[in-house]
N, C-alpha and C. Protein backbone atom coordinates (compact mmCIF):
# COMPACT_ATOMS: atom_id res chain seq x y z
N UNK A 1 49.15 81.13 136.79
CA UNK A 1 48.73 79.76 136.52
C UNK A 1 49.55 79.17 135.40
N UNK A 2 49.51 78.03 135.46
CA UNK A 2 50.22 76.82 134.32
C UNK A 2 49.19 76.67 133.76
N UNK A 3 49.01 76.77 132.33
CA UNK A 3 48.27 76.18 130.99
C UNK A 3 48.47 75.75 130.05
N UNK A 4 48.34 74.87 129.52
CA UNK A 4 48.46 73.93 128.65
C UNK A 4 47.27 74.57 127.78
N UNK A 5 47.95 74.61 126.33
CA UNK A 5 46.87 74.90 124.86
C UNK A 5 47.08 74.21 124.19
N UNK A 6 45.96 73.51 123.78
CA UNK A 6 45.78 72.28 122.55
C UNK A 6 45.68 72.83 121.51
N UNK A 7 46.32 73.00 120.48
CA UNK A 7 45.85 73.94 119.21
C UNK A 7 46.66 74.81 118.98
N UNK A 8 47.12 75.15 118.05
CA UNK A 8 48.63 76.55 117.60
C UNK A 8 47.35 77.51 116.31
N UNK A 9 46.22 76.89 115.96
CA UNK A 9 45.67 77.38 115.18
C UNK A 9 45.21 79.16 115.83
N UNK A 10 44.33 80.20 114.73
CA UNK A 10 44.72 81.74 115.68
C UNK A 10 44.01 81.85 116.43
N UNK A 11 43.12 80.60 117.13
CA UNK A 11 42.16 81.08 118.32
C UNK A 11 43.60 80.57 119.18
N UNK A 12 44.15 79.39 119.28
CA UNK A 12 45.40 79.12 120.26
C UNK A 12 46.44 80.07 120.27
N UNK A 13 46.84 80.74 119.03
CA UNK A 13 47.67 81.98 118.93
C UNK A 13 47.36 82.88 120.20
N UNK A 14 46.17 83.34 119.13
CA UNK A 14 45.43 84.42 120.28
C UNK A 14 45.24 84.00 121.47
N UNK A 15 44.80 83.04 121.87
CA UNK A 15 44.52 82.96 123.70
C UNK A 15 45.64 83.06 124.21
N UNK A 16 46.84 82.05 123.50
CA UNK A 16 48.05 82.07 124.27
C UNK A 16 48.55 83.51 124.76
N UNK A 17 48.35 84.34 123.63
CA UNK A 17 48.91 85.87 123.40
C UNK A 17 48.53 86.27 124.65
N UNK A 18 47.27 86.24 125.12
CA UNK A 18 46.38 87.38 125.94
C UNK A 18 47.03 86.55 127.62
N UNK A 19 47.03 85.16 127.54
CA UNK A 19 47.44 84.63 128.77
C UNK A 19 48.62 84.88 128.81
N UNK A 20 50.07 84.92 128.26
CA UNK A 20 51.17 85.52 128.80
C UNK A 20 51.37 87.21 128.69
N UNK A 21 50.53 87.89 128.12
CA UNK A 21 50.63 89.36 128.28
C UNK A 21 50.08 89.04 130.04
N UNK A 22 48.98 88.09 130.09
CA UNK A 22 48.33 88.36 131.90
C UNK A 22 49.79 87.66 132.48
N UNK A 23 50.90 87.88 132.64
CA UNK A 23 51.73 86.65 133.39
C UNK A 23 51.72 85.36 133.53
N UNK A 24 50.33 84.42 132.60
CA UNK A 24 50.75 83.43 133.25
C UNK A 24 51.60 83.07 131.99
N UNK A 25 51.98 81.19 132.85
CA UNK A 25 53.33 80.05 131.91
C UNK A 25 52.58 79.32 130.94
N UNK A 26 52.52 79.59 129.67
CA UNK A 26 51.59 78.56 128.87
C UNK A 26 52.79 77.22 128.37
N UNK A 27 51.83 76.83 127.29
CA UNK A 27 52.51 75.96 126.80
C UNK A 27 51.70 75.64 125.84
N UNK A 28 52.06 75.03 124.78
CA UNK A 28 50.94 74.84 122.96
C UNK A 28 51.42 73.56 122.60
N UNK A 29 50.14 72.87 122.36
CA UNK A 29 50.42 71.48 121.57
C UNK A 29 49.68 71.54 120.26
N UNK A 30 50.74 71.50 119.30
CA UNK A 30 50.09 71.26 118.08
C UNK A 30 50.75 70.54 116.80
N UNK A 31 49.79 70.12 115.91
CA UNK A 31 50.10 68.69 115.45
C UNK A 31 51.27 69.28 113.88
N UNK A 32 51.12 70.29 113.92
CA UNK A 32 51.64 71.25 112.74
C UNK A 32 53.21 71.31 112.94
N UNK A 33 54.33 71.22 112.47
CA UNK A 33 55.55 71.29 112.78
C UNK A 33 55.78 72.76 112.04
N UNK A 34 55.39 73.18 111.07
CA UNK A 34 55.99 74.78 110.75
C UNK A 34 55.08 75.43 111.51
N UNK A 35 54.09 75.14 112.15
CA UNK A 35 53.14 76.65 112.66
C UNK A 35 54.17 76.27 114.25
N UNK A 36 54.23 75.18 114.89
CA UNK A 36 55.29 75.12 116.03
C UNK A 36 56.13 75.76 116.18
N UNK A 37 57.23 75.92 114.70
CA UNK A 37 58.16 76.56 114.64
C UNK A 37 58.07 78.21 114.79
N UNK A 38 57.23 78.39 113.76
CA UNK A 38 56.27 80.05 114.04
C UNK A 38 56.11 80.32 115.33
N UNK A 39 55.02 79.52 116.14
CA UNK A 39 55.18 80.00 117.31
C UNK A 39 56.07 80.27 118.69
N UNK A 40 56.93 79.26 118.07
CA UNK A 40 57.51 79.62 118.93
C UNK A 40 58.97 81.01 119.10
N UNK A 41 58.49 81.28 117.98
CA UNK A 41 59.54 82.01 117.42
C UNK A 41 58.80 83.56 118.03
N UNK A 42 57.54 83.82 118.45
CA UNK A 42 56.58 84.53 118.38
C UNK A 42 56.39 84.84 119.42
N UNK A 43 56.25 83.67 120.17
CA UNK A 43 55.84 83.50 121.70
C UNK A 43 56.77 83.04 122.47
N UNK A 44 56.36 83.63 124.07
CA UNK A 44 57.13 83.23 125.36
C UNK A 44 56.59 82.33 125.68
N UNK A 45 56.68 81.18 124.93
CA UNK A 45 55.84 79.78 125.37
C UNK A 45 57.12 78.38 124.85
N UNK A 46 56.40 77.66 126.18
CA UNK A 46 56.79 76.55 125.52
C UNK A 46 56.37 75.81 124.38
N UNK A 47 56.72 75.27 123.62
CA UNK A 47 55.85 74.86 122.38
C UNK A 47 56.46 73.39 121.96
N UNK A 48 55.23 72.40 121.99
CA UNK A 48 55.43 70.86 121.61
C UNK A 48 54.72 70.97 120.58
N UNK A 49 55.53 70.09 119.45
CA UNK A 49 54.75 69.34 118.50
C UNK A 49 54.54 68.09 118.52
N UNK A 50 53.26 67.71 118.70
CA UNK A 50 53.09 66.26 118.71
C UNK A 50 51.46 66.52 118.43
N UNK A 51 50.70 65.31 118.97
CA UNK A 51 49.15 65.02 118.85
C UNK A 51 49.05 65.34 120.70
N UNK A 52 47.92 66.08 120.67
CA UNK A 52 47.24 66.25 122.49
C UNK A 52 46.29 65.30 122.93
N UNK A 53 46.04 64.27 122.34
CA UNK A 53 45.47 63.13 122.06
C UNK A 53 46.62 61.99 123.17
N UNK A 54 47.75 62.25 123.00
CA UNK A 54 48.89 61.41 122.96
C UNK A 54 49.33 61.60 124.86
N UNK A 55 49.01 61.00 125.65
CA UNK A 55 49.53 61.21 126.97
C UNK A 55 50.76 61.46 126.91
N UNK A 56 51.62 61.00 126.52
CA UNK A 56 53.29 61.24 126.48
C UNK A 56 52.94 62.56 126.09
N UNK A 57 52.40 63.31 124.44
CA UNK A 57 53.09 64.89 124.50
C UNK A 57 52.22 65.18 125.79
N UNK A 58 51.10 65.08 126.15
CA UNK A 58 50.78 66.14 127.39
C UNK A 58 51.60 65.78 128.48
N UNK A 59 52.39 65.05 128.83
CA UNK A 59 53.51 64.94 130.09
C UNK A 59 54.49 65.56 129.39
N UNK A 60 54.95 65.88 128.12
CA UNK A 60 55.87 66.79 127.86
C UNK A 60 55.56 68.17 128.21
N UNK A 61 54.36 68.40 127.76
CA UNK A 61 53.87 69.90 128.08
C UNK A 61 53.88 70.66 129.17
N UNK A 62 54.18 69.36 130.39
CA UNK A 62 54.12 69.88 131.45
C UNK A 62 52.62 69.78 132.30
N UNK A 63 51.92 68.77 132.21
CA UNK A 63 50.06 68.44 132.67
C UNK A 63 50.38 68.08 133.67
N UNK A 64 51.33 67.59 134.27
CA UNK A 64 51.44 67.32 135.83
C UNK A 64 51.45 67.80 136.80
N UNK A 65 51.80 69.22 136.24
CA UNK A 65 51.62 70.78 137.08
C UNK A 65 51.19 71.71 136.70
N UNK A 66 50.36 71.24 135.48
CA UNK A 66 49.54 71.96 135.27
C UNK A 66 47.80 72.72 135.85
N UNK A 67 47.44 73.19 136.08
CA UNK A 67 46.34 74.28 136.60
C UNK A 67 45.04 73.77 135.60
N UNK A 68 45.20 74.41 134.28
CA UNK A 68 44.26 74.64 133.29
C UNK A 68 44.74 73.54 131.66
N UNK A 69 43.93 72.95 131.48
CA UNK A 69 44.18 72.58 129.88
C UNK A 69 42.86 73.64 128.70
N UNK A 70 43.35 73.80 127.82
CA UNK A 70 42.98 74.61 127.24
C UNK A 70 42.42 73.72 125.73
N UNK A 71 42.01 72.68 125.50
CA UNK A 71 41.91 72.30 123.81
C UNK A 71 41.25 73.23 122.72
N UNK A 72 41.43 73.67 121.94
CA UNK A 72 40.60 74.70 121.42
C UNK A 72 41.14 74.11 119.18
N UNK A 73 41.42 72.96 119.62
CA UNK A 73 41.54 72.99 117.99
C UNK A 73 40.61 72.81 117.34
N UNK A 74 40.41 72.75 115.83
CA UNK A 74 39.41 72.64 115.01
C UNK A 74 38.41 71.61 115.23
N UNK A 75 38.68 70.43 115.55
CA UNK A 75 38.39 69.07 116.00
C UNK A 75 38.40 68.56 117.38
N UNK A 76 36.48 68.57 117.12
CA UNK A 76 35.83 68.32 118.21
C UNK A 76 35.84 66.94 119.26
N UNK A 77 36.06 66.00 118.47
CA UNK A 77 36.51 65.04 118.78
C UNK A 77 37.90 64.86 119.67
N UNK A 78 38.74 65.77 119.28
CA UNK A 78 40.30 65.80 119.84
C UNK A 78 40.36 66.18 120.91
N UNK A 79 39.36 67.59 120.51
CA UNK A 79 39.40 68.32 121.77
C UNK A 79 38.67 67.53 123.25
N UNK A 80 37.58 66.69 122.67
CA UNK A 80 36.98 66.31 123.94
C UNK A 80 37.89 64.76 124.64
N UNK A 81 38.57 64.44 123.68
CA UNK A 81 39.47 63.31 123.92
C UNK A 81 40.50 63.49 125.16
N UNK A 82 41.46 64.71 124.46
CA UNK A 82 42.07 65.86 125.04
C UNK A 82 41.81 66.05 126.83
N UNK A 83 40.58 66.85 126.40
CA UNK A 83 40.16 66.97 127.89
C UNK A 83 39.78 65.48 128.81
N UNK A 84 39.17 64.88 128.46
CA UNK A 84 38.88 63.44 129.11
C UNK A 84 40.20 62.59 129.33
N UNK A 85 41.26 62.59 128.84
CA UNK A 85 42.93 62.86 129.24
C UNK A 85 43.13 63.21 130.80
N UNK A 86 43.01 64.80 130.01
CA UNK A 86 43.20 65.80 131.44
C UNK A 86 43.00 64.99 133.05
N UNK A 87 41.76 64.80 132.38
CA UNK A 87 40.96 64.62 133.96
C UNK A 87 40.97 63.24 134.54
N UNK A 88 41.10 62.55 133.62
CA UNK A 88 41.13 60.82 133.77
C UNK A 88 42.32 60.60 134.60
N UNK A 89 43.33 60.99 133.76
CA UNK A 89 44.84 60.15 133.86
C UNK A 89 45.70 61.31 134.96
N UNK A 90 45.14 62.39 134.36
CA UNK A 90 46.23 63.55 135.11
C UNK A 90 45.48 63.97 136.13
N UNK A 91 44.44 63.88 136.07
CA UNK A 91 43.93 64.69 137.67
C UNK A 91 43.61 66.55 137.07
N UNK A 92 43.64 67.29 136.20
CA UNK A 92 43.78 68.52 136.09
C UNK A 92 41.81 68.81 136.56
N UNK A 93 42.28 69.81 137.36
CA UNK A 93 41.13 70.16 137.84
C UNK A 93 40.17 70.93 136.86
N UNK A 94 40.42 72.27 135.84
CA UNK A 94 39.95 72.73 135.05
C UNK A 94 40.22 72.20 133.51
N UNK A 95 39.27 72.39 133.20
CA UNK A 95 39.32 71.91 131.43
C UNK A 95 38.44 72.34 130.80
N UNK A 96 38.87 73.65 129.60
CA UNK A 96 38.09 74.36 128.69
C UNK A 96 38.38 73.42 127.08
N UNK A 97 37.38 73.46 126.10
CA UNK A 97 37.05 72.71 125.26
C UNK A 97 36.14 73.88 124.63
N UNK A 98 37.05 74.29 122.74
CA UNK A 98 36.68 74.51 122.04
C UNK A 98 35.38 73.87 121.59
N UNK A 99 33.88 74.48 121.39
CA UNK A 99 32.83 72.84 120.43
C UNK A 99 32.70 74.22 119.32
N UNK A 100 32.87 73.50 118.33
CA UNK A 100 33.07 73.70 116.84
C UNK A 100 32.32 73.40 116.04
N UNK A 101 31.00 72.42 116.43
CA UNK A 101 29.87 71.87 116.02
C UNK A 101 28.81 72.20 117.53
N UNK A 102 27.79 73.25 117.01
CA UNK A 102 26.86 73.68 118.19
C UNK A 102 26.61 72.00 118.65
N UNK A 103 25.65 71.18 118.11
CA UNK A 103 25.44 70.00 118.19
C UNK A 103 26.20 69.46 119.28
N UNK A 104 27.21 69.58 119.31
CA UNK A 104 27.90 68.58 120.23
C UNK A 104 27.82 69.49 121.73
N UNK A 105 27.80 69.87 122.18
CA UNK A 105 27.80 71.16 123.57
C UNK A 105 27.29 70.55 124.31
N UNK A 106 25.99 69.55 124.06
CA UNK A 106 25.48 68.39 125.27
C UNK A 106 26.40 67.39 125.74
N UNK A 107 26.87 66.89 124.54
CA UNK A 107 27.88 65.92 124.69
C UNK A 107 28.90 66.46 125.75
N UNK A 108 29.32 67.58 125.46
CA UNK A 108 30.69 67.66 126.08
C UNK A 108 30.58 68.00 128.07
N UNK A 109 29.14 68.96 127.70
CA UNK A 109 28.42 69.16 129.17
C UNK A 109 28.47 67.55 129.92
N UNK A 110 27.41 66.97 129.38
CA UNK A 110 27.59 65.55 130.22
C UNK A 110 28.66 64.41 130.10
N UNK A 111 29.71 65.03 129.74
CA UNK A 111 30.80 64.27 130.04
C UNK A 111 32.11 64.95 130.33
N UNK A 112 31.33 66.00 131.58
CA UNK A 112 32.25 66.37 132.24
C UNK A 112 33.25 67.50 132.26
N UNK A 113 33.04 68.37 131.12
CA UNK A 113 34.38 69.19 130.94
C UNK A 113 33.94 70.14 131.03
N UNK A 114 34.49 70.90 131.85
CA UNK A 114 34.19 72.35 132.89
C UNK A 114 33.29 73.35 132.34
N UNK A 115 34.25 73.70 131.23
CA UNK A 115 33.37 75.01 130.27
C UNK A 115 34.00 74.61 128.95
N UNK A 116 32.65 73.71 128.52
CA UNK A 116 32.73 73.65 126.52
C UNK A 116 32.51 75.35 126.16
N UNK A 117 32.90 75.87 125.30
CA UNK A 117 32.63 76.96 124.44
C UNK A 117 32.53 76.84 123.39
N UNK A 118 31.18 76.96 123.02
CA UNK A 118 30.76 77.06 121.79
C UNK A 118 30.64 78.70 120.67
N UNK A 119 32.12 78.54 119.88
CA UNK A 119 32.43 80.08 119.74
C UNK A 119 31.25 80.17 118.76
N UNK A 120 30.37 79.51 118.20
CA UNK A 120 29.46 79.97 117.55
C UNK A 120 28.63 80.87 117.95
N UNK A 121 28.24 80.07 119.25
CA UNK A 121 26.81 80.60 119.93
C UNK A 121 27.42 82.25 120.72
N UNK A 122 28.50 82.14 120.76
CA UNK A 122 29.09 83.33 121.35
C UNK A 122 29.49 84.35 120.16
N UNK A 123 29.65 84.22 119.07
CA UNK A 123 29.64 84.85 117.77
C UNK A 123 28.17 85.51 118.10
N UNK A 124 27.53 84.84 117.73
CA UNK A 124 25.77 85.04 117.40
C UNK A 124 25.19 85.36 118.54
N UNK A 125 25.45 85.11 120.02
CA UNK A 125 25.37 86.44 121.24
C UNK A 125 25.91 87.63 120.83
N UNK A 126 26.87 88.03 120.34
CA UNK A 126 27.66 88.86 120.13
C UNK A 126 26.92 89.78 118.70
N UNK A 127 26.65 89.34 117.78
CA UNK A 127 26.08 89.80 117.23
C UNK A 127 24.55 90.21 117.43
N UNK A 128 24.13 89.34 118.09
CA UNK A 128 22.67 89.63 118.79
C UNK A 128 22.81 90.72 119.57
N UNK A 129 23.44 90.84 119.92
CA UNK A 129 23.69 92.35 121.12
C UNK A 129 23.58 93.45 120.35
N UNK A 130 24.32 93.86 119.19
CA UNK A 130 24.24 94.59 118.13
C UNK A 130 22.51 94.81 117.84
N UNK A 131 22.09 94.15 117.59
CA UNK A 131 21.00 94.25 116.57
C UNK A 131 20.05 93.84 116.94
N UNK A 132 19.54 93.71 118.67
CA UNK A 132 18.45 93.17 119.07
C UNK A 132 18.50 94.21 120.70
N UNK A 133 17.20 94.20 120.98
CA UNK A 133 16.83 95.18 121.83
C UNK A 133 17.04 94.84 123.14
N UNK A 134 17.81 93.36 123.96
CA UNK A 134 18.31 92.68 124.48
C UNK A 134 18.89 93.32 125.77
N UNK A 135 18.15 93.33 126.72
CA UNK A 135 18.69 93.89 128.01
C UNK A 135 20.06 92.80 128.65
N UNK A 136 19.75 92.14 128.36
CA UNK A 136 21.23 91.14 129.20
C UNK A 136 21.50 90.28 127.65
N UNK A 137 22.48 89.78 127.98
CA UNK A 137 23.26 88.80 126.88
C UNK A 137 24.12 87.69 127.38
N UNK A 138 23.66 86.61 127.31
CA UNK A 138 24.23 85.42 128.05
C UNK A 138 25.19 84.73 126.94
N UNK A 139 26.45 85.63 127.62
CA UNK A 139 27.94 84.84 126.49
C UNK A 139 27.76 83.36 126.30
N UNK A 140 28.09 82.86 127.84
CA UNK A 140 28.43 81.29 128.19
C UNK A 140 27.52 80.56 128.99
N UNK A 141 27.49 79.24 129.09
CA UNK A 141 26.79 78.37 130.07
C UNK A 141 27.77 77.60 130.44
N UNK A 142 27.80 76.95 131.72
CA UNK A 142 28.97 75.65 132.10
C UNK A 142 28.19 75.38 133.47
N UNK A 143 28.82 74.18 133.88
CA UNK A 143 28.52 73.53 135.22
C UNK A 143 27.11 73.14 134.43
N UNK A 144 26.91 72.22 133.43
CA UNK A 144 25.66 71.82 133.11
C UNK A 144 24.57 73.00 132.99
N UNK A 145 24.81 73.91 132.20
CA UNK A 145 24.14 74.75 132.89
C UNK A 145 23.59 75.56 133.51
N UNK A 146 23.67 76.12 134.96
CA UNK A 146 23.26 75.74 135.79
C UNK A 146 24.24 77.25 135.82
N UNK A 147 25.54 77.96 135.21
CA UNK A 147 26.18 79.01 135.62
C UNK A 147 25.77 79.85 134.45
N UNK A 148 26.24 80.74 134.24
CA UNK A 148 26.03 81.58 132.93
C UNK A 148 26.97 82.80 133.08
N UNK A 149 27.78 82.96 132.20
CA UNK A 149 28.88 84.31 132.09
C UNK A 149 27.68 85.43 131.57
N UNK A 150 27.36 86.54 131.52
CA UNK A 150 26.01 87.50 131.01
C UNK A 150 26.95 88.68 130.97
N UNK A 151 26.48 89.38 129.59
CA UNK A 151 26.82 91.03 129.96
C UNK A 151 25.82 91.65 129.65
N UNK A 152 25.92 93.15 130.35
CA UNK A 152 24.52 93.65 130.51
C UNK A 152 25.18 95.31 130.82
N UNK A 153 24.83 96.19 129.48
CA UNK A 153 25.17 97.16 128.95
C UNK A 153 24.70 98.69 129.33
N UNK A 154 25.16 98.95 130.74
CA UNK A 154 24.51 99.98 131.94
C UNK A 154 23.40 101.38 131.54
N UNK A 155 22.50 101.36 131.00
CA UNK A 155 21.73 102.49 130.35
C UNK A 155 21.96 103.50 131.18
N UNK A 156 21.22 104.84 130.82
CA UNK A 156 22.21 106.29 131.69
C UNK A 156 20.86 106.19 132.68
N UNK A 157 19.75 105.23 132.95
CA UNK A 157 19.10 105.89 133.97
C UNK A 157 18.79 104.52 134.77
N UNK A 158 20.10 103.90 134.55
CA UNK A 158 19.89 102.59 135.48
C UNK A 158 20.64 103.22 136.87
N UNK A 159 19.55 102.04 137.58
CA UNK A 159 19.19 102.70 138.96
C UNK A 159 20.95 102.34 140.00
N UNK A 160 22.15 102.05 139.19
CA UNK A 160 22.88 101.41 139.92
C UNK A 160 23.94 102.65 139.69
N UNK A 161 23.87 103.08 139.00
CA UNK A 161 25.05 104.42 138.29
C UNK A 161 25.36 105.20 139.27
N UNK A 162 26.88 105.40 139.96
CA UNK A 162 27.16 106.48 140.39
C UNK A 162 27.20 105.23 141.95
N UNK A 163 26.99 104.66 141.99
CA UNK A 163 26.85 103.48 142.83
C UNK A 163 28.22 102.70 142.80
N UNK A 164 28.82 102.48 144.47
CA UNK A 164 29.65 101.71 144.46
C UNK A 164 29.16 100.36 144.74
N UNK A 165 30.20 99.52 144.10
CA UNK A 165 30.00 97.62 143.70
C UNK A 165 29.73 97.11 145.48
N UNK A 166 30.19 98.22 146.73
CA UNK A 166 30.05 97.31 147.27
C UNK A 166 27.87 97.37 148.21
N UNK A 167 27.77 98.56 147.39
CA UNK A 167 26.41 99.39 148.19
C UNK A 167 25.19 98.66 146.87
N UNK A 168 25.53 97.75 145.97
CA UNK A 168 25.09 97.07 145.02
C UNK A 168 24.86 96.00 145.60
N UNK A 169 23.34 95.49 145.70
CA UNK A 169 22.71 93.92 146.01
C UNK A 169 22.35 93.22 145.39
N UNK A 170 23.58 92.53 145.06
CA UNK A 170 22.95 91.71 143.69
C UNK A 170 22.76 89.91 144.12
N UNK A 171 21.77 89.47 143.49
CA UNK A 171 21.40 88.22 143.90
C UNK A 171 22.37 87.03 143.92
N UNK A 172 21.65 86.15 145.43
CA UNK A 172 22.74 85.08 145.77
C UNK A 172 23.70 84.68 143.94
N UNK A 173 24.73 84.22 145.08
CA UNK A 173 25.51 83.33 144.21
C UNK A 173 25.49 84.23 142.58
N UNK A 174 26.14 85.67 142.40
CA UNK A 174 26.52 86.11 141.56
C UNK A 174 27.19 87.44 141.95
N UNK A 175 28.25 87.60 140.63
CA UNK A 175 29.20 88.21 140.96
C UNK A 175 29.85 89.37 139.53
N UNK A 176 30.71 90.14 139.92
CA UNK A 176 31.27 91.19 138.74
C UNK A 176 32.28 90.01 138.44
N UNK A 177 32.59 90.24 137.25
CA UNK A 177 33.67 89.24 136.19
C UNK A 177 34.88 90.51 136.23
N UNK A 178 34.13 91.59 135.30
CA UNK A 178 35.02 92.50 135.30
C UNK A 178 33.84 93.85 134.69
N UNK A 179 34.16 94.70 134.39
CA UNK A 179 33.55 95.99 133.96
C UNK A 179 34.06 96.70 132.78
N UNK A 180 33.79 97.04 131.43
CA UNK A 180 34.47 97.57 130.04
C UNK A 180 34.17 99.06 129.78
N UNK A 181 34.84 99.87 130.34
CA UNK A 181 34.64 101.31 129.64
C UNK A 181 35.44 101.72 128.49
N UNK A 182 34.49 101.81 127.60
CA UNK A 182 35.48 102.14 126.30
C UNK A 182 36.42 101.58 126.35
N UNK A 183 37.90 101.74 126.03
CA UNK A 183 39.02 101.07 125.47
C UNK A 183 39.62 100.33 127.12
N UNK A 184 39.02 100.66 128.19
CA UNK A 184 39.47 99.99 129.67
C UNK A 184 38.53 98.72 130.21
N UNK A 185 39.74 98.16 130.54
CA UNK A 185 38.81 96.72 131.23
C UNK A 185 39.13 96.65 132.72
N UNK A 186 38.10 97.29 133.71
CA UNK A 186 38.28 97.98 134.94
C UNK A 186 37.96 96.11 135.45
N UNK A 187 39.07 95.64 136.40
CA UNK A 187 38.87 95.00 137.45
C UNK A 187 38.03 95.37 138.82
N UNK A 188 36.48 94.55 138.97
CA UNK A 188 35.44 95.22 139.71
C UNK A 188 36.39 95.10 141.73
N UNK A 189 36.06 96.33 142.03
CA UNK A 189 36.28 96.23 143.46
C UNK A 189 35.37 97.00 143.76
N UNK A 190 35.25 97.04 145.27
CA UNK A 190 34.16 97.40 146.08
C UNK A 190 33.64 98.96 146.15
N UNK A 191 34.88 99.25 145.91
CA UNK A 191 34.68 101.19 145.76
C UNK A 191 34.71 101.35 144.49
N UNK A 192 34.41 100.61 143.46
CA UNK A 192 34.43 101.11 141.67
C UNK A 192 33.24 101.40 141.51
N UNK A 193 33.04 102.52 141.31
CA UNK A 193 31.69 103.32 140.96
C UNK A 193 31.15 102.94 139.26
N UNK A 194 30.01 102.65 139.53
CA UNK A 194 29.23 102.20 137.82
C UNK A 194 29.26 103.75 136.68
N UNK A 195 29.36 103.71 135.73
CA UNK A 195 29.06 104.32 135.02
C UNK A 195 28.31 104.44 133.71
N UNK A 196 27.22 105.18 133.13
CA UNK A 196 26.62 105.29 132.06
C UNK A 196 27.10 104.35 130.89
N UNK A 197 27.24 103.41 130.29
CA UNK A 197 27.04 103.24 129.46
C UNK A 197 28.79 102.06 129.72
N UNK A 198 28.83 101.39 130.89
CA UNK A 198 29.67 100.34 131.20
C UNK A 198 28.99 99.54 130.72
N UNK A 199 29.63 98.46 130.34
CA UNK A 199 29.45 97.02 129.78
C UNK A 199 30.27 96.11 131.31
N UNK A 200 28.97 95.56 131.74
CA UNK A 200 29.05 94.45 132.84
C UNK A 200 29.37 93.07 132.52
N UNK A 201 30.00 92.25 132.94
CA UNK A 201 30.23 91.02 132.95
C UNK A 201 30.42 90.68 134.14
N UNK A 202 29.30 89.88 134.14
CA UNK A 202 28.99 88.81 135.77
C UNK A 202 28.69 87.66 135.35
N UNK A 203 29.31 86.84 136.69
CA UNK A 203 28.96 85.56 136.73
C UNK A 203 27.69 85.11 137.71
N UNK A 204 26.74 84.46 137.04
CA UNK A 204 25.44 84.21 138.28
C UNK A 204 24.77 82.72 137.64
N UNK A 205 23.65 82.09 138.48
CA UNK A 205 23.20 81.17 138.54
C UNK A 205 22.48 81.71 137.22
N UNK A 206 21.73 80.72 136.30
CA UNK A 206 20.88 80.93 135.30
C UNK A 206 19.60 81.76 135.63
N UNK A 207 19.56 80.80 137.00
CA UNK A 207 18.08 81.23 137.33
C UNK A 207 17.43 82.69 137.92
N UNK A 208 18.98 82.78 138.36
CA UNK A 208 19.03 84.20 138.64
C UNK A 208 19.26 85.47 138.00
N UNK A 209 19.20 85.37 136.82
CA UNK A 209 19.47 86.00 135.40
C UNK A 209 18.54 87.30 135.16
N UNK A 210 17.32 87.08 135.68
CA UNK A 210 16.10 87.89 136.03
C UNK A 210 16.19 89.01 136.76
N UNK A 211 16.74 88.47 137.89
CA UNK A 211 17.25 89.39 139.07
C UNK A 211 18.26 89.94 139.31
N UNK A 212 18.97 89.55 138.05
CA UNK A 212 20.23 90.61 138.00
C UNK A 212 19.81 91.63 136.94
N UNK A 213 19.45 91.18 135.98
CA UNK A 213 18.74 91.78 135.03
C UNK A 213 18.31 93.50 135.72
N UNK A 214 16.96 93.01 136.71
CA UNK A 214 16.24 94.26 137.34
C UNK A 214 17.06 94.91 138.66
N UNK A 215 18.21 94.14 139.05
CA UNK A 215 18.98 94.98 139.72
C UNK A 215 19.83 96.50 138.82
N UNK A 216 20.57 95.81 137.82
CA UNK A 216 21.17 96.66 136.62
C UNK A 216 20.64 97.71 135.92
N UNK A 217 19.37 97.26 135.65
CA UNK A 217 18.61 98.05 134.69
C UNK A 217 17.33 98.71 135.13
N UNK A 218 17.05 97.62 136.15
CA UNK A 218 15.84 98.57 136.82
C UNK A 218 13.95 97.92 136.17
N UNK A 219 14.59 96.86 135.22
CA UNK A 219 13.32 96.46 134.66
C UNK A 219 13.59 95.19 134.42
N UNK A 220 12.68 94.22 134.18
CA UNK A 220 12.42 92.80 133.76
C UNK A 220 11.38 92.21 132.52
């Protein structure tokens, strides 16, 4: 895929990093002229300095063939500007949006932009997992809603272990993301057998959160 990243700051570092280690073509807009220079010195990316605010730099960046826009800078405002860009003028079908202020996450839901991430609330999932007795853990929400990214941390006497993904019935409209054993991040296929103490990531309806829950674990 073609992506476009709003932001050179180290969440844009970092994403960029992890998306061209996966093969894809990025590209970074950021308003900084020495961190530009840094990056690009760093990275297999294209790299504009300008404002992502600015239709001209995103037709430099390459948004016309682009796949994914990515805004993730400090500023929430930019970012949702950014994306409402994307989709207005360019047509880009996906658009992720840093929210940097929990507060705003409604805003950005009802006006349209695919998956706001709110790295707070995903901090504080993340730490909640740690330190709370929490059978599932709902990273993300998007599509209004209405989807939810969840991981859910395989106990040794859940009823799915030793079980291949494809002899697993898990409720409509949800799916494996991927599977984490220790230091491996197993891409789920149909013959990948579960194991003790995997860390799941699926994608499913909210509502169905329950029922994946007691598929996994065996309880509700």
């Amino acid at each position: 895929m073609y992506i476009i990243i709003i932001g050179g700051g180290k969440v844009g570092y970092f994403l960029a990093k992890r998306l061209i280690a996966g093969k894809h073509t990025v590209s970074i807009v950021d308003k900084d002229s020495q961190l530009c220079e840094e990056m690009a010195r760093q990275l297999q990316a294209l790299v504009i300095h300008g404002d992502g605010c600015d239709p001209r730099i995103l037709e430099q960046a390459g948004i016309k063939r682009a796949d994914v826009l990515a805004a993730v800078t400090g500023d929430d405002e930019d970012n949702l500007i950014t994306c409402q860009l994307a989709k207005e003028i360019f047509n880009i079908q996906r658009t992720v949006a840093r929210v940097n202020n929990p507060d705003n996450e409604h805003t950005f839901s009802r006006l349209s932009i695919d998956v706001p991430v709110d790295s707070t609330k995903i901090i504080a999932k993340i730490i909640e997992e740690e330190v709370s007795l929490s059978d599932i853990v709902n990273l993300m929400s998007f599509k209004h809603g209405k989807l939810s990214i969840v991981r859910v941390d395989l106990p040794h006497d859940s009823p799915v272990i030793n079980k291949q993904i494809r002899d697993i019935q898990l409720p409509p409209d949800s799916v494996f993301v991927s599977i984490v054993r220790g230091e491996e991040v197993i891409v789920p296929k149909g013959n990948t057998v579960l194991k003790p103490g995997d860390d799941i990531i699926a994608l499913t309806l909210v509502s169905n959160e329950p029922q994946l829950l007691e598929v996994l674990i065996g309880k509700i």
